[in-house]
PDB file of N, CA and C in Angstrom:
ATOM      1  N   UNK A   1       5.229  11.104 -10.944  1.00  0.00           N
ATOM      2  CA  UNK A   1       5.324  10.633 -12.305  1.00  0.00           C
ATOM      3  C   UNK A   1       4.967   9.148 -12.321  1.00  0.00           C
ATOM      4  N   UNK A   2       3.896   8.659 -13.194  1.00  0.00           N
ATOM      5  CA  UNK A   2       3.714   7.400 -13.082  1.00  0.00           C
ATOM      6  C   UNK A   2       4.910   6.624 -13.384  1.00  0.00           C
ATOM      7  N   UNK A   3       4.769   5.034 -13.172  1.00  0.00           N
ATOM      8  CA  UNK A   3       5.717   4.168 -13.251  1.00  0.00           C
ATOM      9  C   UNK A   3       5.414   3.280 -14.496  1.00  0.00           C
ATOM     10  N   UNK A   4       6.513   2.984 -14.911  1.00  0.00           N
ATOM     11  CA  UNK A   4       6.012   1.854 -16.136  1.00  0.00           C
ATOM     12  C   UNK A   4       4.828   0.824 -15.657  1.00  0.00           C
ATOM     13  N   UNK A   5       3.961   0.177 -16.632  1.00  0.00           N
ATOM     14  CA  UNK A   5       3.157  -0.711 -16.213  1.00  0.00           C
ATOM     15  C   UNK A   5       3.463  -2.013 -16.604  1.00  0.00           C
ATOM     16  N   UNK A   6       3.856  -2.982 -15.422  1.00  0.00           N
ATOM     17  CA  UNK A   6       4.193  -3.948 -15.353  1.00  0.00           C
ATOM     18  C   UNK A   6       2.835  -5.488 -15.685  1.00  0.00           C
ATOM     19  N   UNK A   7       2.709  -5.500 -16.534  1.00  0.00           N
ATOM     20  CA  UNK A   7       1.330  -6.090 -16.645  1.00  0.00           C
ATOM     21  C   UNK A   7       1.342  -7.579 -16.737  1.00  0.00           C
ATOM     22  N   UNK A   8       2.829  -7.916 -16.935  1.00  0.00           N
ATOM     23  CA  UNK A   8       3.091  -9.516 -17.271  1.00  0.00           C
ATOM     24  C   UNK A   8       2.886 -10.443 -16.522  1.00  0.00           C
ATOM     25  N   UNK A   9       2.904 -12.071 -16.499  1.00  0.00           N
ATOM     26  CA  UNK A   9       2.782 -13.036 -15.524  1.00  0.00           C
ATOM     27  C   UNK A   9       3.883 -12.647 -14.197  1.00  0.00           C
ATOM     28  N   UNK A  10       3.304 -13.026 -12.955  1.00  0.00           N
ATOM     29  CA  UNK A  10       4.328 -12.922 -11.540  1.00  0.00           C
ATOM     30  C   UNK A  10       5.206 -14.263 -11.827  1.00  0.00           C
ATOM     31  N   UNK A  11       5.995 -14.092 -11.536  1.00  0.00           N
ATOM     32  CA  UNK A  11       7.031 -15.335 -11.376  1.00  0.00           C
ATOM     33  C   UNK A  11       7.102 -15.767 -10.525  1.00  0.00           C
ATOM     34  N   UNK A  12       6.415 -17.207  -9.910  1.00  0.00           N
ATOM     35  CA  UNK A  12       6.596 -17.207  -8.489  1.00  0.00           C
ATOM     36  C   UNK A  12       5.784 -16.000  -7.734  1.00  0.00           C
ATOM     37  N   UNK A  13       4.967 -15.595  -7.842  1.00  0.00           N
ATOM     38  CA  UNK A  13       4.200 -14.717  -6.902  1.00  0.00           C
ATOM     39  C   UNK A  13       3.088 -14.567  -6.449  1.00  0.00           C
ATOM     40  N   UNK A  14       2.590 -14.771  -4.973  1.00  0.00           N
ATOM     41  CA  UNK A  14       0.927 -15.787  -4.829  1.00  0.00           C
ATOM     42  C   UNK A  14       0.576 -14.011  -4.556  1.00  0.00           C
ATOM     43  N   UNK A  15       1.140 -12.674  -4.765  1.00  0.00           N
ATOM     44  CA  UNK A  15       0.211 -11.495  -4.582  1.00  0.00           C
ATOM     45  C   UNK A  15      -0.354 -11.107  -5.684  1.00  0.00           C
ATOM     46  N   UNK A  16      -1.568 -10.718  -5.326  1.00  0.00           N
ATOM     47  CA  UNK A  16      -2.472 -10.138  -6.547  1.00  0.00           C
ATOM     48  C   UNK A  16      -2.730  -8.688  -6.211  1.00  0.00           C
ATOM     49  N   UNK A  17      -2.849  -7.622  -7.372  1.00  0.00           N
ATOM     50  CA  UNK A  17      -3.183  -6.260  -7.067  1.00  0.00           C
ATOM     51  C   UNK A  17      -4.645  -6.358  -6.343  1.00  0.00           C
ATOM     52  N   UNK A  18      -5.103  -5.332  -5.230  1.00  0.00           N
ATOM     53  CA  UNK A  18      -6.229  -5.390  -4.759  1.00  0.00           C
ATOM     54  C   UNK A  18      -7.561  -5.057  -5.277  1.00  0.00           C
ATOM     55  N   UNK A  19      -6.813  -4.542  -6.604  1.00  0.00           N
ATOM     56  CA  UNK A  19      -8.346  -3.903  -7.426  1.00  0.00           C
ATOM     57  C   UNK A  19      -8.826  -4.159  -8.323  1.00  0.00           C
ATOM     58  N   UNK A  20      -7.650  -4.681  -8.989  1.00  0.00           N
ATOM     59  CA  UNK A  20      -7.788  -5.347 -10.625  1.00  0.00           C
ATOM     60  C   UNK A  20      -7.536  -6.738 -10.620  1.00  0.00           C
ATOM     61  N   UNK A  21      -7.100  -7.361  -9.488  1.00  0.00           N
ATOM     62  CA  UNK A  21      -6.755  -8.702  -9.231  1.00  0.00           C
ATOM     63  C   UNK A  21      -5.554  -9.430  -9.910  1.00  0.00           C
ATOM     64  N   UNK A  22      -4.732  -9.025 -11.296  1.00  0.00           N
ATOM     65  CA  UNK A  22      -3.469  -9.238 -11.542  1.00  0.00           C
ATOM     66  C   UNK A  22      -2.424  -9.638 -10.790  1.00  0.00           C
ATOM     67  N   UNK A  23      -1.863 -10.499 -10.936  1.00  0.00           N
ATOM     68  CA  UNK A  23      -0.311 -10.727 -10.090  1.00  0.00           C
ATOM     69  C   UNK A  23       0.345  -9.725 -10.168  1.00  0.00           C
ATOM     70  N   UNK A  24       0.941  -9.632  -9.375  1.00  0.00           N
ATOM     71  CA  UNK A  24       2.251  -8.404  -9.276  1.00  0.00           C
ATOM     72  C   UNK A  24       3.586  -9.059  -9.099  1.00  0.00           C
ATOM     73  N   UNK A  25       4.515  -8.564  -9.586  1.00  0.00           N
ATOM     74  CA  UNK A  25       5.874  -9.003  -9.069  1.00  0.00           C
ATOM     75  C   UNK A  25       6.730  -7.920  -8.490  1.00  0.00           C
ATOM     76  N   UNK A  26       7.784  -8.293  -7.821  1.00  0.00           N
ATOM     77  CA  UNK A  26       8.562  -7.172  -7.025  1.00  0.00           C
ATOM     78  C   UNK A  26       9.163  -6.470  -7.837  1.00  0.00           C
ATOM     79  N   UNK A  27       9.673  -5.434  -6.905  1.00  0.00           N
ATOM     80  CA  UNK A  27       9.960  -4.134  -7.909  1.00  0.00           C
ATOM     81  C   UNK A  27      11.555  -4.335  -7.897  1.00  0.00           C
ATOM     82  N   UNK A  28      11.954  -4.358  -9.101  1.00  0.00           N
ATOM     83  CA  UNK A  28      13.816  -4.841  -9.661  1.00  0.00           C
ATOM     84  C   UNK A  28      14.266  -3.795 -10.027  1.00  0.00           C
ATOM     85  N   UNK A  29      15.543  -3.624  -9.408  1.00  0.00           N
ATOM     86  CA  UNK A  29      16.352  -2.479  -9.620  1.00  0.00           C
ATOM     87  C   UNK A  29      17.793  -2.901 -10.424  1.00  0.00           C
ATOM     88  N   UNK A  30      18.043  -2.137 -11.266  1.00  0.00           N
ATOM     89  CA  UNK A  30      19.313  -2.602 -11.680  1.00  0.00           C
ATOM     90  C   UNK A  30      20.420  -0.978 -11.350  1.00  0.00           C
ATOM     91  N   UNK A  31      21.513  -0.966 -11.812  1.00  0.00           N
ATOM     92  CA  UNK A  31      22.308  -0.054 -11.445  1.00  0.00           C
ATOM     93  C   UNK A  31      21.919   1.231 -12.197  1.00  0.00           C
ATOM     94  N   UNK A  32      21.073   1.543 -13.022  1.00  0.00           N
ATOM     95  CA  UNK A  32      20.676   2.755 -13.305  1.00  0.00           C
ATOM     96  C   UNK A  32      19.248   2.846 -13.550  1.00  0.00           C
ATOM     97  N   UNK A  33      18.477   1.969 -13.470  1.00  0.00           N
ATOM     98  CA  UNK A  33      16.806   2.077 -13.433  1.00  0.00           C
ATOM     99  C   UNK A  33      16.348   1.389 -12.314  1.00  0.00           C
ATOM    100  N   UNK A  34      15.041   1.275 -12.840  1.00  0.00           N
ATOM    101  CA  UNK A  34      13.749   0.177 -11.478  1.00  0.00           C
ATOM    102  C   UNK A  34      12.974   0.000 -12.102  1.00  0.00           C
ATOM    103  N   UNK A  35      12.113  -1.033 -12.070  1.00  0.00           N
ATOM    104  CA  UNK A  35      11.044  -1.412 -12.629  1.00  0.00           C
ATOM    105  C   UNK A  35      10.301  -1.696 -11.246  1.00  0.00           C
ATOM    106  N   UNK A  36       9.310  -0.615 -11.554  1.00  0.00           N
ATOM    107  CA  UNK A  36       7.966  -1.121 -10.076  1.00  0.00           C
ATOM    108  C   UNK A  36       7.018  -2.049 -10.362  1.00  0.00           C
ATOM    109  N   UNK A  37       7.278  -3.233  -9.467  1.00  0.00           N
ATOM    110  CA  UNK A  37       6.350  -4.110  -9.782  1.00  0.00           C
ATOM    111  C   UNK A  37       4.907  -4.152  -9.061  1.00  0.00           C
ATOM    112  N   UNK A  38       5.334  -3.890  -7.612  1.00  0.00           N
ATOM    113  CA  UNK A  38       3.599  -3.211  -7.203  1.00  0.00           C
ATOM    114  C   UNK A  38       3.733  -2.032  -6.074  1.00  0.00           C
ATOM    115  N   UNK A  39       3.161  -1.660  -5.540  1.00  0.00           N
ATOM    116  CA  UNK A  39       3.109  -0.378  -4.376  1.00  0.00           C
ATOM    117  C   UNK A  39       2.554  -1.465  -3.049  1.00  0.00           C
ATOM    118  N   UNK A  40       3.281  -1.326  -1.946  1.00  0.00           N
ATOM    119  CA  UNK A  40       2.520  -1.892  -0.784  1.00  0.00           C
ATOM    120  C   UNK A  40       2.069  -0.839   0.344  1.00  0.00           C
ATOM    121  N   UNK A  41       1.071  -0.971   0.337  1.00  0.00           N
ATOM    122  CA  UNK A  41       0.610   0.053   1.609  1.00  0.00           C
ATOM    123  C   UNK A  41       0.918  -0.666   2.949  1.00  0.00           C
ATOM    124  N   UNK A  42       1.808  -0.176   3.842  1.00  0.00           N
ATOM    125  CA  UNK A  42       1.229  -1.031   5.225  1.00  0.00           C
ATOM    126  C   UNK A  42       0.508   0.138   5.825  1.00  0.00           C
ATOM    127  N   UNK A  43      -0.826   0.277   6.403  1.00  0.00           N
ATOM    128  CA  UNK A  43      -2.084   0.787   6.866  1.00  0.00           C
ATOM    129  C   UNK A  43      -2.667   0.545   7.541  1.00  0.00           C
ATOM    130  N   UNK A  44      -3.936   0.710   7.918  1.00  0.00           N
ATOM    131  CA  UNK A  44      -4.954   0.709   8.558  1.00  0.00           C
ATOM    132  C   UNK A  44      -5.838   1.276   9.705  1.00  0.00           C
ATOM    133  N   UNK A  45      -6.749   1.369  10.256  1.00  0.00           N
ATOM    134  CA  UNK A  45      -6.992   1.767  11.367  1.00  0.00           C
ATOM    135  C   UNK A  45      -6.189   2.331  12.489  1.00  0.00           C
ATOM    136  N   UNK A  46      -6.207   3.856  13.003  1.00  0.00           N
ATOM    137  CA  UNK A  46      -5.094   4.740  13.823  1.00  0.00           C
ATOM    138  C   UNK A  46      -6.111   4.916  15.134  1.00  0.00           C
ATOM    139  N   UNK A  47      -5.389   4.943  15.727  1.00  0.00           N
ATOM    140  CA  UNK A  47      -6.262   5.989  17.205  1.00  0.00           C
ATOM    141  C   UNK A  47      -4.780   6.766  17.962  1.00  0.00           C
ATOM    142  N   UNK A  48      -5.271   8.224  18.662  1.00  0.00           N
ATOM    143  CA  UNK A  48      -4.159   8.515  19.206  1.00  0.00           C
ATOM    144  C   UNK A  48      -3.718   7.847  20.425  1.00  0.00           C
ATOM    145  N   UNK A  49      -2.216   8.229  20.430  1.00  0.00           N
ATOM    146  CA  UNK A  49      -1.570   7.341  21.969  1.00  0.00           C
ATOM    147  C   UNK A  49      -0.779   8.169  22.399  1.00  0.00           C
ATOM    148  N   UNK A  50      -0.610   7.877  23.446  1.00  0.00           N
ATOM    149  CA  UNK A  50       0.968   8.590  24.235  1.00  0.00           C
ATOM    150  C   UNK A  50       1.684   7.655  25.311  1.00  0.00           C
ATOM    151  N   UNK A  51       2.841   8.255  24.605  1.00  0.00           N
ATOM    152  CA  UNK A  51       4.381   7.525  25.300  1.00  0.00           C
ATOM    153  C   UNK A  51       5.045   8.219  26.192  1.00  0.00           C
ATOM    154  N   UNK A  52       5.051   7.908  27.291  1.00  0.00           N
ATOM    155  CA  UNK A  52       6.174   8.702  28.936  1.00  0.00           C
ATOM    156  C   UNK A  52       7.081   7.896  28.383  1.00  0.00           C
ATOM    157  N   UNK A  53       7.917   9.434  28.174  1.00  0.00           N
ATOM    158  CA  UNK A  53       9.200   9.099  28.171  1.00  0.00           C
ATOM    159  C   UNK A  53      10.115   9.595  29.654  1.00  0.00           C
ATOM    160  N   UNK A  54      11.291   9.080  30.108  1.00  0.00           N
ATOM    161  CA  UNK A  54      12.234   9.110  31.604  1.00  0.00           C
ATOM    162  C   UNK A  54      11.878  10.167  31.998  1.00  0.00           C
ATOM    163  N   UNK A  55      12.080  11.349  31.487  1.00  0.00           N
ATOM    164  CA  UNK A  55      11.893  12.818  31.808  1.00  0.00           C
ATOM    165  C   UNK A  55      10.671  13.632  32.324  1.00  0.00           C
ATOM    166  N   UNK A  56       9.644  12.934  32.512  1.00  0.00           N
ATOM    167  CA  UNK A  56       8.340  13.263  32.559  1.00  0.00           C
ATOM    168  C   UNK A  56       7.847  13.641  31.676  1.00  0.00           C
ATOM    169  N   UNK A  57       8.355  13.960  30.218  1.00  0.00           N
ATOM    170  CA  UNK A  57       7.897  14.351  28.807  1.00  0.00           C
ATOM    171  C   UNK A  57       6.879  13.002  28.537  1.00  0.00           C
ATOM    172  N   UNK A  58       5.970  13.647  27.365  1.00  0.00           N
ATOM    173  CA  UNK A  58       5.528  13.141  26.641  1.00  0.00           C
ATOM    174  C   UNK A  58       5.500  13.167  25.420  1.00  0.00           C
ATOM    175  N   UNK A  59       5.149  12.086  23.999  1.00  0.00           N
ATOM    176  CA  UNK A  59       5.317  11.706  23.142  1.00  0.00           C
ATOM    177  C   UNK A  59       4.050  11.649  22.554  1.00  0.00           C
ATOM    178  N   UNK A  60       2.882  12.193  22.261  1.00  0.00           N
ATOM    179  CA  UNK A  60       1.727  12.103  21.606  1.00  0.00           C
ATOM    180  C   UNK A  60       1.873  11.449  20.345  1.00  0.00           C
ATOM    181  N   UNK A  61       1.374  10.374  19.450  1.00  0.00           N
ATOM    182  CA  UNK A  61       1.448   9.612  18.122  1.00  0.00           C
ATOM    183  C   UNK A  61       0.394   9.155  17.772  1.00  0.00           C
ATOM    184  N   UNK A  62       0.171   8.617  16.740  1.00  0.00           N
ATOM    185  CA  UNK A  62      -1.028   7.796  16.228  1.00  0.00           C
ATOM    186  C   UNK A  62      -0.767   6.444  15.995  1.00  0.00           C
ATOM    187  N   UNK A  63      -1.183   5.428  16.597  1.00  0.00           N
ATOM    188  CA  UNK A  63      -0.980   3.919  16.768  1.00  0.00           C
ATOM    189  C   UNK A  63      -1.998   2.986  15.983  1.00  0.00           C
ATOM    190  N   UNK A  64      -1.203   1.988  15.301  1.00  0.00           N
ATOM    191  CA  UNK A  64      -1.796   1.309  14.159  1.00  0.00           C
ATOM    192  C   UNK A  64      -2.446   0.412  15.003  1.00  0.00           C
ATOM    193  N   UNK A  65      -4.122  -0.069  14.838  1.00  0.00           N
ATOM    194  CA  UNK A  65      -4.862  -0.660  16.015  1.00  0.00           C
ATOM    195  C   UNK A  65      -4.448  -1.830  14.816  1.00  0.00           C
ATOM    196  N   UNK A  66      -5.003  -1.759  14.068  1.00  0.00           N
ATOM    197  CA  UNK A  66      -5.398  -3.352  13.018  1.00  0.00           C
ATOM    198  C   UNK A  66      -4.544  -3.134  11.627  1.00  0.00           C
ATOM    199  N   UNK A  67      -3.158  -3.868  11.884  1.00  0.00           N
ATOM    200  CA  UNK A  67      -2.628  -3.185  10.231  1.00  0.00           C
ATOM    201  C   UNK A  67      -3.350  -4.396   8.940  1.00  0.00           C
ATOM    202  N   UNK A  68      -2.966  -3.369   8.014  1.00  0.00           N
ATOM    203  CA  UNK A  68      -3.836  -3.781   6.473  1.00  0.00           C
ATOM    204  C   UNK A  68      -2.951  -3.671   5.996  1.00  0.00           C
ATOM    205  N   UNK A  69      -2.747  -4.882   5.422  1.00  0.00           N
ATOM    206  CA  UNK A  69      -1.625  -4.598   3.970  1.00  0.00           C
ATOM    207  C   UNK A  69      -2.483  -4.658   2.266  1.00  0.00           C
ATOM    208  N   UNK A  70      -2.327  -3.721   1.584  1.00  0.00           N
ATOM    209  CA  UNK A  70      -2.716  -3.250   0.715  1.00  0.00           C
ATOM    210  C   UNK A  70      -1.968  -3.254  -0.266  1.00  0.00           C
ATOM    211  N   UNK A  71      -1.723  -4.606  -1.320  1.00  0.00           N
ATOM    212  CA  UNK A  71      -0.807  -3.962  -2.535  1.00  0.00           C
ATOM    213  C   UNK A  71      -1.264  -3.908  -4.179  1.00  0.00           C
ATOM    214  N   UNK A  72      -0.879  -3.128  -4.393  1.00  0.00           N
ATOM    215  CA  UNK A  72      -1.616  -2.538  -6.249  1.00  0.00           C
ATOM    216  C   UNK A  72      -0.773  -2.697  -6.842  1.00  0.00           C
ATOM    217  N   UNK A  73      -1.165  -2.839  -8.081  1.00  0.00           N
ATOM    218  CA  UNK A  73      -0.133  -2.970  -9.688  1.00  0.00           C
ATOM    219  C   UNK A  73       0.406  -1.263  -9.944  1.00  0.00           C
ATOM    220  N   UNK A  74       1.368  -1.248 -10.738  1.00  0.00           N
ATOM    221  CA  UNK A  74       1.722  -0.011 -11.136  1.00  0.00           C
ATOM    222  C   UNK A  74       0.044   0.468 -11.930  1.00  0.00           C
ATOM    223  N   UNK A  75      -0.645  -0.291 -12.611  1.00  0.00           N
ATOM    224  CA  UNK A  75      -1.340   0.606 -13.538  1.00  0.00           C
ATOM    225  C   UNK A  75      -2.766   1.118 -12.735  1.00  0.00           C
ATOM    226  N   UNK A  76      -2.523   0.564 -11.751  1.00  0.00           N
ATOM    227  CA  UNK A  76      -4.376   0.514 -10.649  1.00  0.00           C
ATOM    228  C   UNK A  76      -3.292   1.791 -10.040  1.00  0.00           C
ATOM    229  N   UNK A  77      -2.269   1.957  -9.553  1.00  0.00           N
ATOM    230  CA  UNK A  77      -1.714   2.905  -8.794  1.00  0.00           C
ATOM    231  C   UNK A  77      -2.015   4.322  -9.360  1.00  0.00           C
ATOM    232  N   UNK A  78      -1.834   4.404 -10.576  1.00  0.00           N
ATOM    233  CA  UNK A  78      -2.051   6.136 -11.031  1.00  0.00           C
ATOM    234  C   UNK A  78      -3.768   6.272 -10.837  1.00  0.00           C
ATOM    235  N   UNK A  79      -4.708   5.578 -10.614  1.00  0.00           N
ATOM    236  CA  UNK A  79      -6.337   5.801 -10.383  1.00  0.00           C
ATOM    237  C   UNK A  79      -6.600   6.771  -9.032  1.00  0.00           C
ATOM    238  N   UNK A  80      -7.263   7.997  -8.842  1.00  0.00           N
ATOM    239  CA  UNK A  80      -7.404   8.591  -7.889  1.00  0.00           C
ATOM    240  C   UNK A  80      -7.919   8.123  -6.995  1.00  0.00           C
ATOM    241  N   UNK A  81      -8.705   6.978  -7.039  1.00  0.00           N
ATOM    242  CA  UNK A  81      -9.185   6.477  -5.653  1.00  0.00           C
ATOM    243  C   UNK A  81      -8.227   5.563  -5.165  1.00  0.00           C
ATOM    244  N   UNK A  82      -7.070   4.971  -5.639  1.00  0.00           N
ATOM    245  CA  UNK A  82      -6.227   4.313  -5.064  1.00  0.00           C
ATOM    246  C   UNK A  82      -5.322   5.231  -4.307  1.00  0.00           C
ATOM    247  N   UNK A  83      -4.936   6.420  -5.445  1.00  0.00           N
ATOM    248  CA  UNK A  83      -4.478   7.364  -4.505  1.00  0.00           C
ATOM    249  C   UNK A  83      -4.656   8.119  -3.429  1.00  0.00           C
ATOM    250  N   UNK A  84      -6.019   7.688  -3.594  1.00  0.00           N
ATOM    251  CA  UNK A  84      -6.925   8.631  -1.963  1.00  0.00           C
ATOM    252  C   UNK A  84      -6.694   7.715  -0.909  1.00  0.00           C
ATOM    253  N   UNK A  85      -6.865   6.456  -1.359  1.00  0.00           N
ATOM    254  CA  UNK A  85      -6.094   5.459  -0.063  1.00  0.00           C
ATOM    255  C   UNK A  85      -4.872   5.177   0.686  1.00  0.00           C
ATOM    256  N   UNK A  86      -4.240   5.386  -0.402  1.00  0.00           N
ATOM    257  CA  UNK A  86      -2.652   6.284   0.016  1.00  0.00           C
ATOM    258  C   UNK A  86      -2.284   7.307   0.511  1.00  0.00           C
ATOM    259  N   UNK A  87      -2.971   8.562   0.127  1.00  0.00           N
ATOM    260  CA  UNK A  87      -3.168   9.682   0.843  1.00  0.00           C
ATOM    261  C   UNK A  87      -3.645   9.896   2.496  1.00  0.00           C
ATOM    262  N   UNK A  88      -4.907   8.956   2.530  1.00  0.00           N
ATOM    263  CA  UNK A  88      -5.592   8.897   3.911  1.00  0.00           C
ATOM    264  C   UNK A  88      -4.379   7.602   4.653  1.00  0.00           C
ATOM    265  N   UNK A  89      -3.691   7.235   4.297  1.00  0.00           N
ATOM    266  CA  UNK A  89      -2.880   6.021   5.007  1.00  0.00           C
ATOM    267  C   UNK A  89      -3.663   4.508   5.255  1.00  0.00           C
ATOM    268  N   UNK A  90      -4.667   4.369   4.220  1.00  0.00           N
ATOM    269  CA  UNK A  90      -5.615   2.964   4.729  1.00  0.00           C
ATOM    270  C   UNK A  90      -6.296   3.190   5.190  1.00  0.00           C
ATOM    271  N   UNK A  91      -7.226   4.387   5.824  1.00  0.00           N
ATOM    272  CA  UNK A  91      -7.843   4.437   6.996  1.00  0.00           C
ATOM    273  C   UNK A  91      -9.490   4.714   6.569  1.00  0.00           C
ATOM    274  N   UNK A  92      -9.357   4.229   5.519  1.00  0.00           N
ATOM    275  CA  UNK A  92     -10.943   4.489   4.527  1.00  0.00           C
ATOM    276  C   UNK A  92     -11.566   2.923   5.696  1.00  0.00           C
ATOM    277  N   UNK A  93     -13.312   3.344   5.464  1.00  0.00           N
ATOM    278  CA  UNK A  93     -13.611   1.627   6.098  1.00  0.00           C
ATOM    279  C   UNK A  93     -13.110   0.882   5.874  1.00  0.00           C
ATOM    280  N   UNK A  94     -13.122   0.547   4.340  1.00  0.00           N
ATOM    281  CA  UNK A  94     -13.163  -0.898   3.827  1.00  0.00           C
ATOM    282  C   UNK A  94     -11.252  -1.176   3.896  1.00  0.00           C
ATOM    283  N   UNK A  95     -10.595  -0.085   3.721  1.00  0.00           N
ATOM    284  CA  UNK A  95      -9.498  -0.594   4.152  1.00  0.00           C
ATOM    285  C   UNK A  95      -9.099  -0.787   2.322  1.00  0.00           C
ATOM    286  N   UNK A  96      -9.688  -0.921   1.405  1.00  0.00           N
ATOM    287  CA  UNK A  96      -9.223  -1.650   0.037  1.00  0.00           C
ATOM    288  C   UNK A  96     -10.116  -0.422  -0.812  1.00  0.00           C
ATOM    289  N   UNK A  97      -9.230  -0.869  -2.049  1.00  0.00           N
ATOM    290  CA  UNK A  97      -9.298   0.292  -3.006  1.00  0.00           C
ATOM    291  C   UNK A  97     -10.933   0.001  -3.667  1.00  0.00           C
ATOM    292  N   UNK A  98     -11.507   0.339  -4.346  1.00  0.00           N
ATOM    293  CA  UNK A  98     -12.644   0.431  -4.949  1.00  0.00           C
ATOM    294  C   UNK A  98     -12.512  -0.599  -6.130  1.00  0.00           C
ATOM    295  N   UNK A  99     -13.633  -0.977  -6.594  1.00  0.00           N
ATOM    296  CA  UNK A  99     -13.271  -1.704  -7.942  1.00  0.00           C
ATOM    297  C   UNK A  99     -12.951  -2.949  -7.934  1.00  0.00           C
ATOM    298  N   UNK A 100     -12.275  -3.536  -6.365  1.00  0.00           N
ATOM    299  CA  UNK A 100     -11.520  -5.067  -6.641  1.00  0.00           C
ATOM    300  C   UNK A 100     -12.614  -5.971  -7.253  1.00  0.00           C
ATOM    301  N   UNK A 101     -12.069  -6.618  -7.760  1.00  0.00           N
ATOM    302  CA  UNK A 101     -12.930  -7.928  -8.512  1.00  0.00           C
ATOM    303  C   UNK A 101     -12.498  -9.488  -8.000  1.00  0.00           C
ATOM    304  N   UNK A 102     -13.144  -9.998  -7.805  1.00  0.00           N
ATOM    305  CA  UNK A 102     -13.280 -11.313  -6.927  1.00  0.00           C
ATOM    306  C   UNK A 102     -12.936 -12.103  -7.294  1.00  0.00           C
ATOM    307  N   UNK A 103     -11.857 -12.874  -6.984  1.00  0.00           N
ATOM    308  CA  UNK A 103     -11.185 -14.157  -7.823  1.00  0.00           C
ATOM    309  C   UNK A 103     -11.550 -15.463  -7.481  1.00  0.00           C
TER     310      UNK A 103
END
């Protein structure tokens, strides 16, 4: 279910959404709601690994080579290609959503 869209000035906040370039502010919770102020992806580039563990077992995983932090406004968040970046975990080339505009 989408989230309200938080579209106002950041207070104090040097992050900008990655696609639409807007400030974002953090997401505030009070005792019976939330207001989402942006989505952060931590992401990027995976390759598989494995961990020996004492037992002679092993632990097969996928290990973050280069993390990307990725964060969007509530209203860039409901767009399917942001969601496909979320879906894949960051691991698109460019690492960033489509669309950003250059500040």
């Amino acid at each position: 279910m989408p989230q309200p869209v938080a579209r106002g000035a950041a207070a104090d906040s040097s992050e900008h959404c990655a696609r639409c370039g807007v400030a974002v502010t953090v997401t505030r919770h009070t005792r019976t709601d939330a207001m989402v102020g942006s989505y952060r992806l931590h992401g990027g580039p995976t390759e598989a690994a494995t961990l020996a563990l004492d037992d002679d077992a092993t632990v097969e995983y996928r290990r973050l080579v280069r993390p990307v932090l990725t964060v969007v406004c509530p209203g860039c968040f409901v767009e399917p290609e942001v969601r496909a970046l979320w879906d894949t975990w960051g691991e698109e080339s460019s690492a960033r959503p489509a669309g950003r505009r250059d500040r």
